[in-house]
Each structure stands twice: as structure tokens, then as C-alpha cells.
C-alpha atoms as a PDB file:
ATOM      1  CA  UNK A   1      25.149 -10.185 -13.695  1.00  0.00           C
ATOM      2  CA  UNK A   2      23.219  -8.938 -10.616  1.00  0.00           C
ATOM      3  CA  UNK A   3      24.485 -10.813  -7.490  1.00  0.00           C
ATOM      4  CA  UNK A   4      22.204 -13.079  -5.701  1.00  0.00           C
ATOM      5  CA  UNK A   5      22.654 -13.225  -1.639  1.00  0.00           C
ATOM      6  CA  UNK A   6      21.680 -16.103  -0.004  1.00  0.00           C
ATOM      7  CA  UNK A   7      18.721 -15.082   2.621  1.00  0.00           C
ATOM      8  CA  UNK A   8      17.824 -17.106   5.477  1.00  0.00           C
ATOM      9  CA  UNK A   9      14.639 -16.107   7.168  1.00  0.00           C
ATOM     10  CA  UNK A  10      13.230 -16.419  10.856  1.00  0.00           C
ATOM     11  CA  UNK A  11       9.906 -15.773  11.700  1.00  0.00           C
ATOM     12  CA  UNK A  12       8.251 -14.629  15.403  1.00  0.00           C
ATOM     13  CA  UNK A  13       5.015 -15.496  15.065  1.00  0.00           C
ATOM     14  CA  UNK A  14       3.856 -13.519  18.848  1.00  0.00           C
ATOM     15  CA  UNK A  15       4.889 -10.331  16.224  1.00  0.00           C
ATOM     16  CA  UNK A  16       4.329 -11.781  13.161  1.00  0.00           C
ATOM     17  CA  UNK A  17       8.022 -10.840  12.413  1.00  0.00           C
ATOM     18  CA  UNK A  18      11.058 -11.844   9.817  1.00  0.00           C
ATOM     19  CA  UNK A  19      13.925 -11.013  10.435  1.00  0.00           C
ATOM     20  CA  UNK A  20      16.966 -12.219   8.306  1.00  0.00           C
ATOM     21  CA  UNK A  21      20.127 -13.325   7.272  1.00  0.00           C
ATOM     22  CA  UNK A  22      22.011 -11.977   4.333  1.00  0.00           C
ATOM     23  CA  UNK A  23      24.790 -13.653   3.076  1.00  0.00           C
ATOM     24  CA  UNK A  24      27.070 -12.887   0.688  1.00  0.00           C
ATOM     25  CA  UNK A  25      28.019 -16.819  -1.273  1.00  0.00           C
ATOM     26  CA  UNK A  26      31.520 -16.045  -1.779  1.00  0.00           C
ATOM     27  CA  UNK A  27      32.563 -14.697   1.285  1.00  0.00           C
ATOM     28  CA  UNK A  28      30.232 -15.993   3.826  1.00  0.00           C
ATOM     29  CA  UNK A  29      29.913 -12.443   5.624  1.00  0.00           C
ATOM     30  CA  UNK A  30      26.767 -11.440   6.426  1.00  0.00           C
ATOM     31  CA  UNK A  31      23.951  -9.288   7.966  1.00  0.00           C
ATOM     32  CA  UNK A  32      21.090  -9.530  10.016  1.00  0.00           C
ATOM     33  CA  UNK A  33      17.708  -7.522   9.347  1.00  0.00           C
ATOM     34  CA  UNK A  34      15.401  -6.475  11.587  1.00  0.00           C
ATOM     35  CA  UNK A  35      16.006  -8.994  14.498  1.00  0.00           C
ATOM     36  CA  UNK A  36      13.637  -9.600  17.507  1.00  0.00           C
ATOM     37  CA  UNK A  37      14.290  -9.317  21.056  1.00  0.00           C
ATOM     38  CA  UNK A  38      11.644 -11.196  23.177  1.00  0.00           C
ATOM     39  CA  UNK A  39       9.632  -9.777  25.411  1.00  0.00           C
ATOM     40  CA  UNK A  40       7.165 -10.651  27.532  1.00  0.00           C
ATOM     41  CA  UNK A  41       4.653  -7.531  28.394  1.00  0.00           C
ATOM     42  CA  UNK A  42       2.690  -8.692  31.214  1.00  0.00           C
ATOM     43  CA  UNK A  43       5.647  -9.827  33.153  1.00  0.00           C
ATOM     44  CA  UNK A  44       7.987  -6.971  31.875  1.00  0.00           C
ATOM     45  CA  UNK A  45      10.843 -10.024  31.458  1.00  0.00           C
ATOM     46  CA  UNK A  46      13.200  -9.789  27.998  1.00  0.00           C
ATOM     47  CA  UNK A  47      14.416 -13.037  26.564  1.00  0.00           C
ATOM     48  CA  UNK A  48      17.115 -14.059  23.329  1.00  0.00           C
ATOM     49  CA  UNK A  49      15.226 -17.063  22.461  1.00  0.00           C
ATOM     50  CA  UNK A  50      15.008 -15.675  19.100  1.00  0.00           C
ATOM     51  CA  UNK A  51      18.116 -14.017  18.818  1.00  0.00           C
ATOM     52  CA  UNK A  52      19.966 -17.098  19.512  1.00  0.00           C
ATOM     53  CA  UNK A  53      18.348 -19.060  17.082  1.00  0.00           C
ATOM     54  CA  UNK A  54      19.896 -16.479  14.335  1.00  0.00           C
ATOM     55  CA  UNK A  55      23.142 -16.264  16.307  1.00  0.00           C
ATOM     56  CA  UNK A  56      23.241 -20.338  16.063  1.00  0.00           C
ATOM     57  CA  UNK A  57      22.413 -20.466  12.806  1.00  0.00           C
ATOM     58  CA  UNK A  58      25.386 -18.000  12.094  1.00  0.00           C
ATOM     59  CA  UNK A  59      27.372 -19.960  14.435  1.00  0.00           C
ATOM     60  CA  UNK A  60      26.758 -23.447  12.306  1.00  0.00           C
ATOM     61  CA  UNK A  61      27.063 -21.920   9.021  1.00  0.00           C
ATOM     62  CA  UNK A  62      30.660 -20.090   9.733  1.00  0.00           C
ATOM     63  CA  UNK A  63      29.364 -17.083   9.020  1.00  0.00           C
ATOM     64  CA  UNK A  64      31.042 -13.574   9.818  1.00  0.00           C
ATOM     65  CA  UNK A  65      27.909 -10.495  10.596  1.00  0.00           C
ATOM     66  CA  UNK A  66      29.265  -7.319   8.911  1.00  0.00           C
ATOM     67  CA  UNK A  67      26.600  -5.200   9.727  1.00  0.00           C
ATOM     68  CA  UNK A  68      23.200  -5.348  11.933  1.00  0.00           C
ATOM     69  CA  UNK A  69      20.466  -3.196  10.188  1.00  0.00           C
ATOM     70  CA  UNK A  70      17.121  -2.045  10.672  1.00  0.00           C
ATOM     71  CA  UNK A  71      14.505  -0.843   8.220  1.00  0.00           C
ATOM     72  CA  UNK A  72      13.164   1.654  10.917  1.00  0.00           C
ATOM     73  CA  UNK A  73      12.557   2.027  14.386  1.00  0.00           C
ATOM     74  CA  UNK A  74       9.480  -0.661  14.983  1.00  0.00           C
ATOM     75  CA  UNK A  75       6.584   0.058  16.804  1.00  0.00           C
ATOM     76  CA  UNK A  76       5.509  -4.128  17.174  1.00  0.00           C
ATOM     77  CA  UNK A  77       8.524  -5.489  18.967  1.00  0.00           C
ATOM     78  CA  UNK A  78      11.424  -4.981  20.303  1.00  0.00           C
ATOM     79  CA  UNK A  79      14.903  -5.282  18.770  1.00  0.00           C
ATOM     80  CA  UNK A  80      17.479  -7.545  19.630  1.00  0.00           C
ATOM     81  CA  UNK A  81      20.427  -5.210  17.992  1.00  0.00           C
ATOM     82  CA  UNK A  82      22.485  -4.299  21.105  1.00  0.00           C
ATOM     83  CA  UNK A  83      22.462  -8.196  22.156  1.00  0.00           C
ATOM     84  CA  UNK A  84      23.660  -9.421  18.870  1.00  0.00           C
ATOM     85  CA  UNK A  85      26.096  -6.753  18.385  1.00  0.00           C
ATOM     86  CA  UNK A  86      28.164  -7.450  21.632  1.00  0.00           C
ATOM     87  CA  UNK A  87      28.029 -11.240  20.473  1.00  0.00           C
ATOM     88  CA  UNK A  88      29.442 -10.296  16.874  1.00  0.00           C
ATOM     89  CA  UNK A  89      31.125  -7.669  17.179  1.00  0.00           C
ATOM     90  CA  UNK A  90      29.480  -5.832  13.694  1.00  0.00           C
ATOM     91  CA  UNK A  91      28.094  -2.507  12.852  1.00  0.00           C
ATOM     92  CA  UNK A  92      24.605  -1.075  13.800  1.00  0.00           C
ATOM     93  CA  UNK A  93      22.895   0.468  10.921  1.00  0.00           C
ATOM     94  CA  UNK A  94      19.738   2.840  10.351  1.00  0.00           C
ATOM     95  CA  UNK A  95      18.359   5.417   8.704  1.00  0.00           C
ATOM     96  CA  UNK A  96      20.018   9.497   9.239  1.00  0.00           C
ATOM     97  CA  UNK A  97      16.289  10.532   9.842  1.00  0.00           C
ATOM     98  CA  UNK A  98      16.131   8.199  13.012  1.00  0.00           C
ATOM     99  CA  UNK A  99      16.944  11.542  14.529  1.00  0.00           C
ATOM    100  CA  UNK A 100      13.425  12.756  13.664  1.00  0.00           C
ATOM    101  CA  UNK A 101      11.789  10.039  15.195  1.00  0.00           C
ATOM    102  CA  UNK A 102      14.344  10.265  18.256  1.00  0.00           C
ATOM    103  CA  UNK A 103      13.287  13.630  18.738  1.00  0.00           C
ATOM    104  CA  UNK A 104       9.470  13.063  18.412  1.00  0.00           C
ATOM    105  CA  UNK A 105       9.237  10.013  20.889  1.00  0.00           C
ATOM    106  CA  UNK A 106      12.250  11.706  23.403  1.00  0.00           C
ATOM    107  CA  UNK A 107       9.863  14.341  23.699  1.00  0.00           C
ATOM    108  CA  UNK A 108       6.604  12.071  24.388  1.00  0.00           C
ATOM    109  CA  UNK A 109       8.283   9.743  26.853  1.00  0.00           C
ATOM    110  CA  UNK A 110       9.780  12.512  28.240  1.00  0.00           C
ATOM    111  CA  UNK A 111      13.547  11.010  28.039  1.00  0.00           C
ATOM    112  CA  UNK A 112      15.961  13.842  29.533  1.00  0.00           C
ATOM    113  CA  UNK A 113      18.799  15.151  28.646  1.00  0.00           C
ATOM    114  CA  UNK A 114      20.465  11.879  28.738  1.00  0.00           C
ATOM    115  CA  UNK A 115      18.904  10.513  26.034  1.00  0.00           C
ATOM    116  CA  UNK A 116      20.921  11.861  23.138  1.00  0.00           C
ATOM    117  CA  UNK A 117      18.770  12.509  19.683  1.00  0.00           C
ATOM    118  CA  UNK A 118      21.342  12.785  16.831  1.00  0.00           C
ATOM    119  CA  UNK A 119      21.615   8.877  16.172  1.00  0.00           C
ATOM    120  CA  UNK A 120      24.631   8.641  17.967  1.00  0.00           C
ATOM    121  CA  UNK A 121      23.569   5.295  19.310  1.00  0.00           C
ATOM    122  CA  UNK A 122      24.579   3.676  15.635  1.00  0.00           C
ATOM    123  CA  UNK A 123      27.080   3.247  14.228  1.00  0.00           C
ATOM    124  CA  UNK A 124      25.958   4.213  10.407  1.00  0.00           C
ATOM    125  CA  UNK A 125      23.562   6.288   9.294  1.00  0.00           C
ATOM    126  CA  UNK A 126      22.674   6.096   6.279  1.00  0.00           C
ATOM    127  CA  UNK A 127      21.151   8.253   3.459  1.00  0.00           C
ATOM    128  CA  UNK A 128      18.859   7.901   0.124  1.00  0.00           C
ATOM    129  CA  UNK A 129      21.486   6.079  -2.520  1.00  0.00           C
ATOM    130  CA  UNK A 130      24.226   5.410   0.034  1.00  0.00           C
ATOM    131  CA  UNK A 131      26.055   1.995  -0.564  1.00  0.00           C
ATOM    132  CA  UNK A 132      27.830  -0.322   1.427  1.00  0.00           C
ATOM    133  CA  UNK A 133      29.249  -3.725   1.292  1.00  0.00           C
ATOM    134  CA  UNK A 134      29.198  -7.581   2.918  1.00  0.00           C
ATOM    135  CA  UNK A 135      31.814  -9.102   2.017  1.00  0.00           C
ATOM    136  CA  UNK A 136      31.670  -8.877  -1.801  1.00  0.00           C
ATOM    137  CA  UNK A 137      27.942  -8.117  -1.973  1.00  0.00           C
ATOM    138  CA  UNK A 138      26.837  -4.662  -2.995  1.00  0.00           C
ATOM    139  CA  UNK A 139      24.237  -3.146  -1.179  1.00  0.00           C
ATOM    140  CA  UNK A 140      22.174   0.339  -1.547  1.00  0.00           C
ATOM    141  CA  UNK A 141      19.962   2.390   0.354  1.00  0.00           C
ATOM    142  CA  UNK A 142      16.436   3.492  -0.600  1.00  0.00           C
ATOM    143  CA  UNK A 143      14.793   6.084   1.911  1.00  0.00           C
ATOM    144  CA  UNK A 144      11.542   4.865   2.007  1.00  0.00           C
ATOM    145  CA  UNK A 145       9.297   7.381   4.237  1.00  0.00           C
ATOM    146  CA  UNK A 146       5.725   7.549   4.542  1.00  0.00           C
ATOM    147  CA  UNK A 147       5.178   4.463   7.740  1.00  0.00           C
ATOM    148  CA  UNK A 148       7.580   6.655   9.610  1.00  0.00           C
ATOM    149  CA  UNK A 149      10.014   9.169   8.249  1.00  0.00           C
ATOM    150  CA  UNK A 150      12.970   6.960   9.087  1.00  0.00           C
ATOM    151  CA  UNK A 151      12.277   3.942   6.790  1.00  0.00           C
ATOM    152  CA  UNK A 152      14.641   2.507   4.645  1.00  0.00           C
ATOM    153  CA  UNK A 153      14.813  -0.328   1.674  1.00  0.00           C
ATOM    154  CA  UNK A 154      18.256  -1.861   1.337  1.00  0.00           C
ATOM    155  CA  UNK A 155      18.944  -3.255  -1.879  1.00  0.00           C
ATOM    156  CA  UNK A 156      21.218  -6.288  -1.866  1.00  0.00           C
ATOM    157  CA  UNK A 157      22.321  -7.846  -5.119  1.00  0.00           C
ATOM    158  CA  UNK A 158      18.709  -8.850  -6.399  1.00  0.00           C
ATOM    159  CA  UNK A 159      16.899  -8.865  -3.313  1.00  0.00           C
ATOM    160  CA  UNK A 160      14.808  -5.741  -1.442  1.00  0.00           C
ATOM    161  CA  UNK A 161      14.160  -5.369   2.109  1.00  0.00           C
ATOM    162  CA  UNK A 162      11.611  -3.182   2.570  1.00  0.00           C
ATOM    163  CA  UNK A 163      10.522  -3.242   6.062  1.00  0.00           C
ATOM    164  CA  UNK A 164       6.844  -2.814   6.802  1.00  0.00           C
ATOM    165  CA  UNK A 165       6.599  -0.087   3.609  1.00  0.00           C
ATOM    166  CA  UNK A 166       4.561  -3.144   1.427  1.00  0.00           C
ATOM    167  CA  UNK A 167       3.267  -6.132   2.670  1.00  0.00           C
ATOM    168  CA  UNK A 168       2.747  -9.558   0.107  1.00  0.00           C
ATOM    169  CA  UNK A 169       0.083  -8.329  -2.771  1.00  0.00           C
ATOM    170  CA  UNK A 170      -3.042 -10.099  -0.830  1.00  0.00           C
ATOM    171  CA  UNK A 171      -2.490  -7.759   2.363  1.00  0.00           C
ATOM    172  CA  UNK A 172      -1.815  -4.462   1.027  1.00  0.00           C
ATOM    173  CA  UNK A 173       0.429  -1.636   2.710  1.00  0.00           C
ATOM    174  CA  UNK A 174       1.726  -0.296   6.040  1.00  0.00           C
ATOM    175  CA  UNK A 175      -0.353   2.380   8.028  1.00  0.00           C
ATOM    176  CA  UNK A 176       0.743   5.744   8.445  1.00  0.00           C
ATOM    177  CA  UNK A 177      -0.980   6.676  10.874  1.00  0.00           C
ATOM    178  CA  UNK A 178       2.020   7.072  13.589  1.00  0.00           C
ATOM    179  CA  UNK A 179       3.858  10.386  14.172  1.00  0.00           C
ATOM    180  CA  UNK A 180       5.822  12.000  11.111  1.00  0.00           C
ATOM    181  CA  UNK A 181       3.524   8.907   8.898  1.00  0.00           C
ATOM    182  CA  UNK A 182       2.536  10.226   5.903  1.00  0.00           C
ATOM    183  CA  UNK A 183       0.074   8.491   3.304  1.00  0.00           C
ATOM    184  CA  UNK A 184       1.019  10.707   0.015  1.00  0.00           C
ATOM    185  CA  UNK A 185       4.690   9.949   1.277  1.00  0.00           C
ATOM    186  CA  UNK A 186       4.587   6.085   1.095  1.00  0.00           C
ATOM    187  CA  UNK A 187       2.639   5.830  -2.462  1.00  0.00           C
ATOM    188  CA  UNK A 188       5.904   8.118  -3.682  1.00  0.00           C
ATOM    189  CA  UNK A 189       8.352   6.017  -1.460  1.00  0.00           C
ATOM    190  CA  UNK A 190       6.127   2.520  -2.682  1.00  0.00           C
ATOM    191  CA  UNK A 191       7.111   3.826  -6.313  1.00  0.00           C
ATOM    192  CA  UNK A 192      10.610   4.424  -5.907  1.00  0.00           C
ATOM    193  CA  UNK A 193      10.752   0.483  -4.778  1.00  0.00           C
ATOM    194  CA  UNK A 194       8.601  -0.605  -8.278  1.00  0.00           C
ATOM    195  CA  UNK A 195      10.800   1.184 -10.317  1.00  0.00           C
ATOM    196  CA  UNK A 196      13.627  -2.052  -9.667  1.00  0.00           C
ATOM    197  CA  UNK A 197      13.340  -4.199 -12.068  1.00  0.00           C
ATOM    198  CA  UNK A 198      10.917  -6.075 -12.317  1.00  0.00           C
ATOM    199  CA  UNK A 199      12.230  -9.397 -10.640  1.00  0.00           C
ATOM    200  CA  UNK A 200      13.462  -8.346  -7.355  1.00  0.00           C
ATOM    201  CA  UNK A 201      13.015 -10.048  -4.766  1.00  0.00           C
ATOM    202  CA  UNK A 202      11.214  -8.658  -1.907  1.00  0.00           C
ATOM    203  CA  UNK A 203      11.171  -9.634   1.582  1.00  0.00           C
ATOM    204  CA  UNK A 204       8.456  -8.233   4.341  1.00  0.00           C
ATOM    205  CA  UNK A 205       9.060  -7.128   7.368  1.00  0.00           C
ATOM    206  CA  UNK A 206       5.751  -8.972   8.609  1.00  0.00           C
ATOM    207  CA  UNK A 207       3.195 -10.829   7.486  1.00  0.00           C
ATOM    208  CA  UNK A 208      -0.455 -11.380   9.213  1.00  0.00           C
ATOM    209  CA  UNK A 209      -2.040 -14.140   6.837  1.00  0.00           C
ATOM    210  CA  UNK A 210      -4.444 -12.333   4.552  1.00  0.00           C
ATOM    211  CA  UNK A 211      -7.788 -13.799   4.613  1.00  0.00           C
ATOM    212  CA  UNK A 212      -8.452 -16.959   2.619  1.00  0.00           C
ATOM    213  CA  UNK A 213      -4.369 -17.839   2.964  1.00  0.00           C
ATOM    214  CA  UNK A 214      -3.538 -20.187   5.355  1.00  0.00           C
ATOM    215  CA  UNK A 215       0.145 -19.762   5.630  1.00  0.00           C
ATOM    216  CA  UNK A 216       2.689 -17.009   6.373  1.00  0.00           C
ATOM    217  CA  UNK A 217       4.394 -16.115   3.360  1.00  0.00           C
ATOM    218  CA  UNK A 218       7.459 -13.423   3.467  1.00  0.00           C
ATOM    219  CA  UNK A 219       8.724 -13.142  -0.408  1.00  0.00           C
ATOM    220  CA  UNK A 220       7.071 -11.533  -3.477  1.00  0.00           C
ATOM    221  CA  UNK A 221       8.763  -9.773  -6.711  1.00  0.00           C
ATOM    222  CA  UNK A 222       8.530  -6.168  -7.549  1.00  0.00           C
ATOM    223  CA  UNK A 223       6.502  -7.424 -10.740  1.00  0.00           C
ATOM    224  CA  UNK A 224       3.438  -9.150  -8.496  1.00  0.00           C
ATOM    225  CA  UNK A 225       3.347  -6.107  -6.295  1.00  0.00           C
ATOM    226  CA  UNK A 226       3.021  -4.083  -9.021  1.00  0.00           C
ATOM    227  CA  UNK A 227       0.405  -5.874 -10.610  1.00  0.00           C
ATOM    228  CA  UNK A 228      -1.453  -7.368  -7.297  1.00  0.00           C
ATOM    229  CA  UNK A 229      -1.056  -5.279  -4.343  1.00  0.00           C
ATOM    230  CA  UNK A 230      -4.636  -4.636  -3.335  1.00  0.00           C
ATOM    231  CA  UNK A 231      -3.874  -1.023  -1.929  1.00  0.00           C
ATOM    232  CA  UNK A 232      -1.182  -0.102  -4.507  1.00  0.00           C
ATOM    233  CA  UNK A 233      -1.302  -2.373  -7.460  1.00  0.00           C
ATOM    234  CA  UNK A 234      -2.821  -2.268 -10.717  1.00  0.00           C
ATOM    235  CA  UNK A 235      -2.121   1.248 -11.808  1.00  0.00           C
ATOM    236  CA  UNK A 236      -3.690   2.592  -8.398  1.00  0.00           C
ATOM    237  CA  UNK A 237      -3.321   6.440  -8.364  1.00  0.00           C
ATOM    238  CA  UNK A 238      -1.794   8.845  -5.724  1.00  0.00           C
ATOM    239  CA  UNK A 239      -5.310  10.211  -4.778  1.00  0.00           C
ATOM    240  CA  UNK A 240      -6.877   6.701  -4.374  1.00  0.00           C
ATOM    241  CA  UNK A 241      -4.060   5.438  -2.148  1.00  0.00           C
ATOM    242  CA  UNK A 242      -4.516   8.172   0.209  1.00  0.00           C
ATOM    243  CA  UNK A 243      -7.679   7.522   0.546  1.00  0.00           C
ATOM    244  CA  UNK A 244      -7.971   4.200   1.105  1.00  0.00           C
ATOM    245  CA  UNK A 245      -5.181   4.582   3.452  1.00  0.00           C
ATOM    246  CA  UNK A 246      -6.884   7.515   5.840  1.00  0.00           C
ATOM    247  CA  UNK A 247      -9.715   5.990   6.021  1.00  0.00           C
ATOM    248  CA  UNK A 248      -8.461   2.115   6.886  1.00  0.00           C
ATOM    249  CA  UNK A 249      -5.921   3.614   9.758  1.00  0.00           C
ATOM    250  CA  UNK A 250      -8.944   5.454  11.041  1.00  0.00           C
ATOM    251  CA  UNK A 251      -9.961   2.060  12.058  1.00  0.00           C
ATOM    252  CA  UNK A 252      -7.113   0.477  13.316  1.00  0.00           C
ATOM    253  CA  UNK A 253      -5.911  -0.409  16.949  1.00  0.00           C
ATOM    254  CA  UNK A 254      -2.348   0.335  17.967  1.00  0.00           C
ATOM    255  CA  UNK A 255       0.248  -2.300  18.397  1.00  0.00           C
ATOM    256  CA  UNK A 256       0.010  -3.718  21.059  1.00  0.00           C
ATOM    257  CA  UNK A 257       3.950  -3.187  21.957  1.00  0.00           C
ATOM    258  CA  UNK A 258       4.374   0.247  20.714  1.00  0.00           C
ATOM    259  CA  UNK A 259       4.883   1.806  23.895  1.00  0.00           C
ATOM    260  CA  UNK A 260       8.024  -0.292  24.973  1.00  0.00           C
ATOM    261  CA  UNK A 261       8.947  -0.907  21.363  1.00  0.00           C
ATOM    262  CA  UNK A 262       9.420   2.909  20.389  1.00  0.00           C
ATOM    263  CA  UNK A 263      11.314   4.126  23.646  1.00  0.00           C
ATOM    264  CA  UNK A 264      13.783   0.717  23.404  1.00  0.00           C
ATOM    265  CA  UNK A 265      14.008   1.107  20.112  1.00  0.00           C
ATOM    266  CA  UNK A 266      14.780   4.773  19.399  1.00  0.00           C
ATOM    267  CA  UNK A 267      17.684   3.747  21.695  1.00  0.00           C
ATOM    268  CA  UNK A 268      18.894   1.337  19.041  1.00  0.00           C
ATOM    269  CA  UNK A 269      17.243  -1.735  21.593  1.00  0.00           C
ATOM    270  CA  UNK A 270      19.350  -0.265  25.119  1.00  0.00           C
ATOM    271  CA  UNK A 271      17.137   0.070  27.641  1.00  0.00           C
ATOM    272  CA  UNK A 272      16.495   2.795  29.636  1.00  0.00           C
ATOM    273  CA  UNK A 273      18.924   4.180  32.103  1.00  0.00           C
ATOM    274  CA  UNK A 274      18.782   2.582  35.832  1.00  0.00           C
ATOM    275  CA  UNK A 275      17.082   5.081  37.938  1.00  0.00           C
ATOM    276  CA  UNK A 276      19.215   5.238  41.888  1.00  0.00           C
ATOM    277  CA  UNK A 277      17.551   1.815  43.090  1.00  0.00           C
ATOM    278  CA  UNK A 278      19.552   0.310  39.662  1.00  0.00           C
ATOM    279  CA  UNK A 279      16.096  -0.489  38.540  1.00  0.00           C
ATOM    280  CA  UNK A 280      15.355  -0.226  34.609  1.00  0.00           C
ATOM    281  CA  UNK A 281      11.686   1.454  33.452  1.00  0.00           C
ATOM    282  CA  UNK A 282       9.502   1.646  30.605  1.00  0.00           C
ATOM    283  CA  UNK A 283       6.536   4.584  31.038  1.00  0.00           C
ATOM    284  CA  UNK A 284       3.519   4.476  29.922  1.00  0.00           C
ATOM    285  CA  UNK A 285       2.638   7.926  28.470  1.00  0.00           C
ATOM    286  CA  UNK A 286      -1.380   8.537  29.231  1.00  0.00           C
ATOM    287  CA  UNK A 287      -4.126   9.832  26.923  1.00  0.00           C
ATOM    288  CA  UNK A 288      -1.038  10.498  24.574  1.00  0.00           C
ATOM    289  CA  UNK A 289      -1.735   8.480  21.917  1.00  0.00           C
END
């Protein structure tokens, strides 16, 4: 029988961002997915807010965090990863190909010798079918590449987390429109995560309210993405997808946090070194992107 983790979600609405908690029901270890460190842009001030509220929630439900993963290095928000890790003590998982995207944004924020590009700031990294546990739970990784080349899908008992490669059916896809993105890439990537069975659960990364819905949703199936995804669904071919998907992220603004969100993190969420007055920066790269 396929095991069934307990998830918890948490939701940032100023990112429109889930993370999660995994937990394995006969152990009570855990993970965390994709957390959220807050930030406030215009005053350049960090803040746990929403990391505690996962940390307390771990906290009242005697839970022990195995591992801290992330789907990919986001470009909406900043992660919380080095925080929670010095609170619990677990692992820091990501994709081996973060060391393409480490190497693509070192070079456009211009990061120095100091900043060190072979994903040495993690403590896994992990490749296409690798497995792992928590607690009693079996997990496996799916690389997932196309939104960036560094995305993964991990696989736990009968749920998916997929990070932002799908969205629910009624909003469609991730762009891929970033460096190393690839449209082609994702429809192949998007088909590796239909070929699960059919009633695996699958849990976004984000969700933006499609129009017409009026609440946030975060869970789907394999099965209704296959059949209802309005950018990959319903037998959509290769050539089609790339299409659509050229011509929509032709159109599209950037996130509005992608410039502190890639340099943090592509650090796995440490900031930047102190320059001599022990003063921490982000840059803003111009006419760059």
C-alpha cells in the first residue's frame, strides 16, 4: 500500500506562497518545503514571522524536521532555510544542478570568488530517481527542468511536490522565461510528473486565484491536471505548449523580488558577505534583465 504523509500547509499570501510540512504518521519526523523568509523590500528589513509559525506548529505537534528542501532556487521570495535549519538542526536539500543556476546568477550579480558555485552550501544534492527517507516515509526525486534547470518534484508516499513546474488546472503552468528556462523542457519534465498514477496528490508551490475562483487552492491530482490544465491538459501537444508558453512570457512582468530572491537564494537563503563597515548588501544589476 502506498504510504500517505500527513501535509500541513502554510500560505504567504504577499508571495502567494505554500510552503509545507511533511510528516511521516508513524514516526512523527518530518520536512519542510519551500519555506518563506519575510522580507520587506522597501525597507530592506527580513523578518521569521512566517517561519515561526511552521517552527510552532512543529514545536506543538512534537515533531522532529529530517530534512529542509527546496523545489528550486525561487525567484518570488526569499527562503527561510538557513533560519530554520540552525533552529532544527536538519539537512538542507536541493537539486545537483543548483550549480548551474549558481553559476549563471554568480556571474550576473557579480559575486567573487567568495561565493562558491558547486552547491556546497547544502547539504544534499540530489539527482533524477534519488531516494531518501523521513522517518519511515519513502521519498524520490523527479528532476523537473524547464522553469529553471534546477527544479525538482519530490515524491513522498502518495503525494507530489512539484514546485512552481504546474500550477492547479484553472491557472496553467510556470514561465520559462528566466535564464537556463526552457519551454520544450517543462512539457517533457510536466510529463514525467503525469506519468504517477493517476491519484497523486499534488501540491503547488503558489497559487494566484485564477479568474472566476475566489479562493486560494494548493492541491490537485495528477488525473485533473491531466485532464484540465488549461496550458497542458487534454492531450495538449509538445508544439502547442511551446507556443502558448513563448508567447504568454513575452508578456509577463518580472517578480517583483527576483533580484534579492535569486542572489539570497542561490546562497541556500545566507546573505551576502558583510563588506569592512559589517554592513550586508543586495545589488541591483542594471539593464540586465
Amino acid at each position: 500500500m502506498t504510504q500517505q504523509p500527513i501535509v500541513t500547509h502554510f500560505f504567504d499570501e504577499p508571495t502567494n506562497t505554500y510552503s509545507y510540512v511533511v510528516q511521516d504518521p508513524a514516526s512523527k519526523h518530518c520536512a519542510i518545503i519551500d519555506s518563506v523568509l519575510d522580507f520587506d523590500y522597501a525597507a530592506g528589513r527580513t523578518d521569521t514571522t512566517s517561519a515561526d509559525q511552521i517552527l510552532d506548529f512543529i514545536s506543538e505537534q512534537q515533531l522532529t524536521v529530517d530534512w529542509i528542501l527546496e523545489t528550486h532556487v525561487h525567484a518570488d521570495h526569499l527562503s527561510a532555510a538557513p533560519y530554520l535549519q540552525q533552529k532544527t538542526g536538519a539537512k538542507l536539500g536541493i537539486g545537483e544542478h543548483i550549480k548551474t543556476v549558481q553559476d549563471t546568477f554568480g556571474k550576473a550579480f557579480n559575486a567573487g570568488t567568495e561565493f562558491a558555485r558547486d552547491g556546497s552550501q547544502f547539504d544534499r544534492l540530489f539527482s533524477d530517481g534519488d531516494q531518501f527517507t523521513i522517518g519511515e516515509l519513502q521519498a524520490e526525486v523527479l528532476h523537473t527542468p524547464g522553469h529553471t534547470p534546477a527544479c525538482l518534484t519530490y515524491v513522498i508516499g502518495n503525494a507530489a511536490f512539484v514546485g512552481d513546474t504546474l500550477f492547479m488546472p484553472d491557472f496553467g503552468t510556470a514561465r520559462c522565461d528566466f535564464p537556463g528556462g526552457d519551454a520544450r523542457i517543462l512539457y517533457q519534465s510536466i510529463q514525467k510528473v503525469f506519468a504517477l498514477p493517476d491519484t497523486t496528490r499534488l501540491f503547488m508551490c503558489h497559487d494566484y486565484k485564477a479568474p472566476g475562483r475566489d479562493e486560494y487552492a494548493f492541491e490537485t491530482t495528477v488525473a485533473e491536471e491531466k485532464q484540465a490544465n488549461i496550458h497542458v491538459g487534454g492531450g495538449k501537444t509538445e508544439d502547442e505548449f511551446v507556443k502558448m508558453r513563448t508567447e504568454r512570457d513575452a508578456t509577463l512582468n518580472m517578480p517583483r523580488l527576483i533580484l534579492p530572491s535569486v542572489q539570497i537564494n542561490m546562497r541556500a537563503g545566507q546573505m551576502p558577505p558583510a563588506e569592512d563597515n559589517q554592513q550586508r548588501y543586495l545589488k541591483i544589476p542594471l539593464n540586465l534583465f
